[in-house]
N, C-alpha and C. Protein backbone atom coordinates (compact mmCIF):
# COMPACT_ATOMS: atom_id res chain seq x y z
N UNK A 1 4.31 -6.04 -20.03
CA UNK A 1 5.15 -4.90 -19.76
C UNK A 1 5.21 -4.66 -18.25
N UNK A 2 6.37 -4.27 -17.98
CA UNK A 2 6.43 -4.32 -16.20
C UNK A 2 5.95 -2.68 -16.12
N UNK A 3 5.82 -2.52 -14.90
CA UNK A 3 5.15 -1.33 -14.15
C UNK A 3 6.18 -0.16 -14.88
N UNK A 4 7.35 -0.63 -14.27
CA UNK A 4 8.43 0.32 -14.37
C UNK A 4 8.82 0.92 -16.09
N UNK A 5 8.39 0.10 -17.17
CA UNK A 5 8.37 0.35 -18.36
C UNK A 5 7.31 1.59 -18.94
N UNK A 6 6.50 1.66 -17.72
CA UNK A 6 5.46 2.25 -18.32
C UNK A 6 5.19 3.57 -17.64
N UNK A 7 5.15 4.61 -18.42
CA UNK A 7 4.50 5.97 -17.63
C UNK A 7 3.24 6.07 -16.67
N UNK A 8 3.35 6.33 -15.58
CA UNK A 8 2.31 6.29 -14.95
C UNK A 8 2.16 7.84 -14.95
N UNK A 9 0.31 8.26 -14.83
CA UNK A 9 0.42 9.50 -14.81
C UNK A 9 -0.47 9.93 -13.50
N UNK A 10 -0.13 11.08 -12.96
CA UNK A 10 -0.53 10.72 -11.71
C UNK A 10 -1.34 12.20 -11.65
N UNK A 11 -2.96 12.43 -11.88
CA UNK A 11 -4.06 13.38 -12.19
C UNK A 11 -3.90 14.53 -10.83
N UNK A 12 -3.76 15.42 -11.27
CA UNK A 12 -3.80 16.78 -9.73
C UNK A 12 -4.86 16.26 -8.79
N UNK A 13 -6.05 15.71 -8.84
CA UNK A 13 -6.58 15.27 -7.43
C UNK A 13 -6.29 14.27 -7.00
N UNK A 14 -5.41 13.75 -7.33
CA UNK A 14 -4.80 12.31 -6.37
C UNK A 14 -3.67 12.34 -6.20
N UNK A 15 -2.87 13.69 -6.55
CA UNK A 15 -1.65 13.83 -6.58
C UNK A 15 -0.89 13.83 -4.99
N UNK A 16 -1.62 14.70 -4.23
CA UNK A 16 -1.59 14.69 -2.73
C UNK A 16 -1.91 13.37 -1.58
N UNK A 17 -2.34 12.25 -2.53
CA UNK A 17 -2.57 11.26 -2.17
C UNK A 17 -4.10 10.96 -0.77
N UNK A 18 -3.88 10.01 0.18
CA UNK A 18 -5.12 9.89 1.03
C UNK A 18 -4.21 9.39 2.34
N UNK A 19 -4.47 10.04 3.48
CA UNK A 19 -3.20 9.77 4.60
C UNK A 19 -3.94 8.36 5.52
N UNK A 20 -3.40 7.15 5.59
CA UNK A 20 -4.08 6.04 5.97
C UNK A 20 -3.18 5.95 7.30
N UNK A 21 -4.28 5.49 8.24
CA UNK A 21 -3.32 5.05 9.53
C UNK A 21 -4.07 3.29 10.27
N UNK A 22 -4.86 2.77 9.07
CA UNK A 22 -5.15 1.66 9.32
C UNK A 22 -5.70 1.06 8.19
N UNK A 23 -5.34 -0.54 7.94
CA UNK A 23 -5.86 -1.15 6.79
C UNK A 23 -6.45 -2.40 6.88
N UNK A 24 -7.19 -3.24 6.34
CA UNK A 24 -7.91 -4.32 6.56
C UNK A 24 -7.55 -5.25 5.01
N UNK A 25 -7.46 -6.04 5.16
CA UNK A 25 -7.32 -6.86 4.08
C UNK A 25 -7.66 -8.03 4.27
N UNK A 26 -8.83 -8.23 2.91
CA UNK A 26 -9.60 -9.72 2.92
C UNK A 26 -9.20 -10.02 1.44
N UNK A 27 -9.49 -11.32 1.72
CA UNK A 27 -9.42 -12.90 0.65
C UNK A 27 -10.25 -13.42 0.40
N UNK A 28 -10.84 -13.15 -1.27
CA UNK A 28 -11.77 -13.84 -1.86
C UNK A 28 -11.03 -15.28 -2.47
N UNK A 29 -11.77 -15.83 -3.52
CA UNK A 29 -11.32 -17.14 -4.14
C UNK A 29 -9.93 -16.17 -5.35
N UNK A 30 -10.46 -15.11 -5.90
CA UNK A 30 -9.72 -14.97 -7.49
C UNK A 30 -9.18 -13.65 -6.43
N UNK A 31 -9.65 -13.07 -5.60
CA UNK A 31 -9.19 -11.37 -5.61
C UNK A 31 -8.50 -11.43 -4.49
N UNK A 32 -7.75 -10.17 -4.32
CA UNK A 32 -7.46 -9.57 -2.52
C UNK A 32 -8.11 -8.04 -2.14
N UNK A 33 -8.91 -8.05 -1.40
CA UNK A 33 -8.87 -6.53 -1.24
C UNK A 33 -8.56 -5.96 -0.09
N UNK A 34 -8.19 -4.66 -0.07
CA UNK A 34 -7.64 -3.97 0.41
C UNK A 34 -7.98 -2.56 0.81
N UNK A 35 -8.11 -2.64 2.55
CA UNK A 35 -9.37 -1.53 2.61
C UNK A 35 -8.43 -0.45 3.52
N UNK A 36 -8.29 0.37 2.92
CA UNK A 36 -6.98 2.14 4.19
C UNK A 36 -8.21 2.62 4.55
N UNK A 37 -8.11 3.03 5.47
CA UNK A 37 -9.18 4.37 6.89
C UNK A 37 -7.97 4.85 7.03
N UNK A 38 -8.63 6.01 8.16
CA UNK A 38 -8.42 6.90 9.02
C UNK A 38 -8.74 6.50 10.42
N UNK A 39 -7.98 6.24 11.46
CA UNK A 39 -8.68 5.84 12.76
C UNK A 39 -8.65 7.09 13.30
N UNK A 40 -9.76 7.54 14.11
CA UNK A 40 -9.50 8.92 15.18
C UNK A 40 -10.29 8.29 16.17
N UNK A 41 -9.28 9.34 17.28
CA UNK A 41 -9.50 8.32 18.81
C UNK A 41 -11.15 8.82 18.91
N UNK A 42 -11.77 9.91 18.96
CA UNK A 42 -13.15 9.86 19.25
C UNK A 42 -14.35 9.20 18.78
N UNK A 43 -13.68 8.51 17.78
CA UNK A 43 -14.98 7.27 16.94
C UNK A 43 -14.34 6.31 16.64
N UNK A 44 -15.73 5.42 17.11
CA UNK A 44 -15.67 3.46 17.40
C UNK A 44 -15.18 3.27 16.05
N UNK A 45 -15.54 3.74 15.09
CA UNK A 45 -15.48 3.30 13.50
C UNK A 45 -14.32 3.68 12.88
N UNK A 46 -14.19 2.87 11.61
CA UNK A 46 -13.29 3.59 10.85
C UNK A 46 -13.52 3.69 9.32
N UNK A 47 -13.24 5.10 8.94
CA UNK A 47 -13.74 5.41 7.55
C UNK A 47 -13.15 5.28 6.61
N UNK A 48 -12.96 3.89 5.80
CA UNK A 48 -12.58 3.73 4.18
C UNK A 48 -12.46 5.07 3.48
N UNK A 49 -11.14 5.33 3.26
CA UNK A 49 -11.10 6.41 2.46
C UNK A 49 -10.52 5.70 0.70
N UNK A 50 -10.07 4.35 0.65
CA UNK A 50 -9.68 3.62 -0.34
C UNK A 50 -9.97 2.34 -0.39
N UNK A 51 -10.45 1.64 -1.65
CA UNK A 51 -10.30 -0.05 -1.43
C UNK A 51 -9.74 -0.09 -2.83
N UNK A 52 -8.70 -1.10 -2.54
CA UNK A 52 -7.82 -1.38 -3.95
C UNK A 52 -8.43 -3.14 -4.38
N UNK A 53 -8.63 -2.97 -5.33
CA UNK A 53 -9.14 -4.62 -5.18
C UNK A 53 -7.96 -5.35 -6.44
N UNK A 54 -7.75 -6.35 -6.23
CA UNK A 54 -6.56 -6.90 -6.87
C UNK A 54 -6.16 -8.15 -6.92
N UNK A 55 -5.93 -9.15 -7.93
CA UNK A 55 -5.90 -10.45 -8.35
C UNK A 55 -4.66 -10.87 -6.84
N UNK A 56 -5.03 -12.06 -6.91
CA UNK A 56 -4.29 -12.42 -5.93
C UNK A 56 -2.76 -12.89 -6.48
N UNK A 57 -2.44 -13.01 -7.43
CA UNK A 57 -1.08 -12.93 -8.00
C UNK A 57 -0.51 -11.51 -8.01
N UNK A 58 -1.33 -10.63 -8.33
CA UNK A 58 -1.01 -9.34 -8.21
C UNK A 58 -0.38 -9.25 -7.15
N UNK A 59 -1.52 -9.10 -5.36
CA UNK A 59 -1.04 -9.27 -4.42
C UNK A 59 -0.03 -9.87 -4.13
N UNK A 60 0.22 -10.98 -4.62
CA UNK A 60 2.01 -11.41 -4.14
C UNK A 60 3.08 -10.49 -4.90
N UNK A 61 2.61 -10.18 -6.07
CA UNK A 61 3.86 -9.38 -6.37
C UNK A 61 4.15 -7.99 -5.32
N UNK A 62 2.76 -7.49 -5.17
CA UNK A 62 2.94 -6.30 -4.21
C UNK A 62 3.65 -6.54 -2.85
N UNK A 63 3.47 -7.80 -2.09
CA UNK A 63 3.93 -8.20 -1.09
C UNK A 63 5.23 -8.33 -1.16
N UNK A 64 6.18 -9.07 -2.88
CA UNK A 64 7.23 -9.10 -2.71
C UNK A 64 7.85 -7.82 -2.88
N UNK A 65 7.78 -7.12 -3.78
CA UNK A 65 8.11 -5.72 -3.95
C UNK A 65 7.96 -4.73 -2.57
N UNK A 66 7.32 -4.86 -1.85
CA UNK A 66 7.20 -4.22 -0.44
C UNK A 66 8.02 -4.37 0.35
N UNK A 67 8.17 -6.02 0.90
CA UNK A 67 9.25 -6.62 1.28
C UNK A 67 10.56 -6.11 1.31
N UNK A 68 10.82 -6.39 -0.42
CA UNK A 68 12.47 -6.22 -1.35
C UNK A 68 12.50 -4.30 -0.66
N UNK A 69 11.61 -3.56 -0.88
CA UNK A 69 11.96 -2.99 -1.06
C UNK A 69 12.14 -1.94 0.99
N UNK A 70 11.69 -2.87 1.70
CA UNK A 70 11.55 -2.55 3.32
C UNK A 70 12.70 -2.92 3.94
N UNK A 71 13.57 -4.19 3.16
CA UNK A 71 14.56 -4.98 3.78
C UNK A 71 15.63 -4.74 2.94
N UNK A 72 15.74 -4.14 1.68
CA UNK A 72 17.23 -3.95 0.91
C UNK A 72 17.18 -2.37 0.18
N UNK A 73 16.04 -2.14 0.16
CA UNK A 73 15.95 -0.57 -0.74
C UNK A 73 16.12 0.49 -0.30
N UNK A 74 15.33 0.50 0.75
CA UNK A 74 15.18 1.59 2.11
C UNK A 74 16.18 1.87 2.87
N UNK A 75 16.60 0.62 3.43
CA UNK A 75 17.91 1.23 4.29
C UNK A 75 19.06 2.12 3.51
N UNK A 76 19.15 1.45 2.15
CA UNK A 76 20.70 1.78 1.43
C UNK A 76 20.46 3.60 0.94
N UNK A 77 18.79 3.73 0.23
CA UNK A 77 18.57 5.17 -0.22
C UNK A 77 18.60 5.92 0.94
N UNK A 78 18.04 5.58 2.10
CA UNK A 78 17.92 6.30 3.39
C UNK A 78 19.01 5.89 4.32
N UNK A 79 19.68 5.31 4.30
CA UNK A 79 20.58 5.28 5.28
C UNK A 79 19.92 5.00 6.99
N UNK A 80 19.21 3.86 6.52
CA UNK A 80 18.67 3.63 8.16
C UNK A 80 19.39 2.70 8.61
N UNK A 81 19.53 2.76 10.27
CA UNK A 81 19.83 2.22 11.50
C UNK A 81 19.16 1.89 12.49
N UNK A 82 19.44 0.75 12.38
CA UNK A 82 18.61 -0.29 13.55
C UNK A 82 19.35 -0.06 15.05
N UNK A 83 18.96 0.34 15.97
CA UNK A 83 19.80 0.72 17.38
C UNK A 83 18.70 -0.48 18.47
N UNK A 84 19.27 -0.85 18.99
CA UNK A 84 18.75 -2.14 19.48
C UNK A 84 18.83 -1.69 21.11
């Protein structure tokens, strides 16, 4: 069943989501994971607020769907312009 067939339900504490301004992503043999922080300029570090871990077929679908949807989806619902 594809994603879109299916109700997703989305629980009041995750509803507001987690605001990421940096991500790391490593490659096992079977998995991909996928690590969002928070960077703030006063600390060396950065704090994992999420790790998504996910088959690496998975990962390509997410990559293509990201893609499809950065280069043909986005512009047409939003009406963006590239000014060069």
């Amino acid at each position: 069943m594809c994603p879109e067939e299916k109700k997703f339900i989305v629980k009041d504490n995750i509803r507001d989501g987690i605001f990421s301004n940096i991500f790391k992503i490593y490659r096992k043999a079977d998995e991909v994971i996928l690590d969002f922080g928070r960077e703030a300029p006063e600390r060396e570090d950065v704090e994992v607020k999420v790790r998504v871990v996910m088959t690496v077929e998975g990962a390509r679908s997410l990559m293509e769907l990201i893609r499809d949807f950065v280069e043909i989806e986005a512009p047409k619902k939003f009406k963006v312009s590239y000014v060069a």
